[in-house]
Protein backbone atom coordinates (compact mmCIF):
# COMPACT_ATOMS: atom_id res chain seq x y z
CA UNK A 1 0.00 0.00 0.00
CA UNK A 2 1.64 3.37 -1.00
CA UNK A 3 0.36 5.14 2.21
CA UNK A 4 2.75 2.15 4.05
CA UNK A 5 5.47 2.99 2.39
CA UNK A 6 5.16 6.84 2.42
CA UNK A 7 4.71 6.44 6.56
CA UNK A 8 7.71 4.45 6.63
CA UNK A 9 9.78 6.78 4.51
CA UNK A 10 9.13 9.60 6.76
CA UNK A 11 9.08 7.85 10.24
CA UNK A 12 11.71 5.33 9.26
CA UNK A 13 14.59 7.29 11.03
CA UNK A 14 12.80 9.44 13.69
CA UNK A 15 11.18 6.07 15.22
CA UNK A 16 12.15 2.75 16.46
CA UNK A 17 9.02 1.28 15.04
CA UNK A 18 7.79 -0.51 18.69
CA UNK A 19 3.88 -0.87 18.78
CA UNK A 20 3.52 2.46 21.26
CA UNK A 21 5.26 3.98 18.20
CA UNK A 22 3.36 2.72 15.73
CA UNK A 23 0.13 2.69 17.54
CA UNK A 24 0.54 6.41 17.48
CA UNK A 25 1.57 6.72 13.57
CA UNK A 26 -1.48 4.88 12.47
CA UNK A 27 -4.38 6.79 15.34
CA UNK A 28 -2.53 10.21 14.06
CA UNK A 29 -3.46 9.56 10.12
CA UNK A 30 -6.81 8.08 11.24
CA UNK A 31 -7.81 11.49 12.76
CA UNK A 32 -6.79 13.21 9.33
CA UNK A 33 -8.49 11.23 6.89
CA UNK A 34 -12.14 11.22 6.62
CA UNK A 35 -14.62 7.70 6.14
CA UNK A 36 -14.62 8.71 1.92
CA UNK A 37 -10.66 8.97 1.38
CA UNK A 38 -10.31 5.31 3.81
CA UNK A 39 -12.71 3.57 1.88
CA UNK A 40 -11.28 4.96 -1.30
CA UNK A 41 -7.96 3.69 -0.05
CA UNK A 42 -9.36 0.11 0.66
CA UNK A 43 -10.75 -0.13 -2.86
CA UNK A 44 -7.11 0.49 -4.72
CA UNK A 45 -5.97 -2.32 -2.36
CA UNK A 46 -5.05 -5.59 -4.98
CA UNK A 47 -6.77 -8.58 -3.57
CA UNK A 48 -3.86 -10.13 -1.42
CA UNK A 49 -3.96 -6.89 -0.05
CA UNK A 50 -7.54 -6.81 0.98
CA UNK A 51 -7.73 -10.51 2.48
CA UNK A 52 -4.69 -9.49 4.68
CA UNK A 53 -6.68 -6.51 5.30
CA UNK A 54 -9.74 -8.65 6.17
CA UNK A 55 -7.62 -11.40 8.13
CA UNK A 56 -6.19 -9.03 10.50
CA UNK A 57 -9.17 -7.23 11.28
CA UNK A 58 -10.60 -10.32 11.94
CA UNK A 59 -7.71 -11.55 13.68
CA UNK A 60 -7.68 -7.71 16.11
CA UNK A 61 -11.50 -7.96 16.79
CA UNK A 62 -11.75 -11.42 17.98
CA UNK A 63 -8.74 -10.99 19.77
CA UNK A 64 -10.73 -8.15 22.04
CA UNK A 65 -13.52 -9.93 21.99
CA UNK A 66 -12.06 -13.01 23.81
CA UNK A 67 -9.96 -11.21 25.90
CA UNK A 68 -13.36 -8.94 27.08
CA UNK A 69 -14.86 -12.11 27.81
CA UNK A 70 -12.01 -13.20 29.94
CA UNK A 71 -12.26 -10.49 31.81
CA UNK A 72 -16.13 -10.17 32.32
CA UNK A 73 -15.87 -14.15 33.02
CA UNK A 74 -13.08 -13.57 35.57
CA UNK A 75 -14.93 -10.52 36.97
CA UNK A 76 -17.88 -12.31 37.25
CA UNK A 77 -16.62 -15.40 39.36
CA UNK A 78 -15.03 -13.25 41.85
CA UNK A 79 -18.64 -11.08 42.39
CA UNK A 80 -20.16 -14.65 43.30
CA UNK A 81 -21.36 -15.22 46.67
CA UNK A 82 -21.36 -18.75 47.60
């Protein structure tokens, strides 16, 4: 993706690329670009592009989702009175 490779051009010396680091890069573009210019960046994507795409979104959400149920689960045992 061109937008990857422009980020990485510009923070490639600045940053040591950790996730705090990049967690930052990728929530600072987010709050430029608007819903229209995102989707119209997901469309140029080839198609190996947009199943990795897909697959990690996939892979991020359910991630969250098991580890909130973990927690409620856990949280949820410990409020039992028995």
């Amino acid at each position: 993706m061109k937008l990857v490779d422009e980020l990485f051009q510009i923070y490639r010396g600045r940053l040591q690329g950790t996730e705090e680091d990049l967690d930052m890069i990728t929530l600072t573009v987010l709050e430029q670009l608007s819903q229209k210019e995102i989707l119209g960046m997901i469309k140029e994507l080839n198609e190996e592009e947009l199943a990795y795409f897909f697959r990690l979104y996939l892979f991020e959400a359910l991630k969250q989702k098991f580890d909130t149920h973990d927690i409620d689960h856990t949280l949820g045992e410990k409020r039992m009175y028995h």
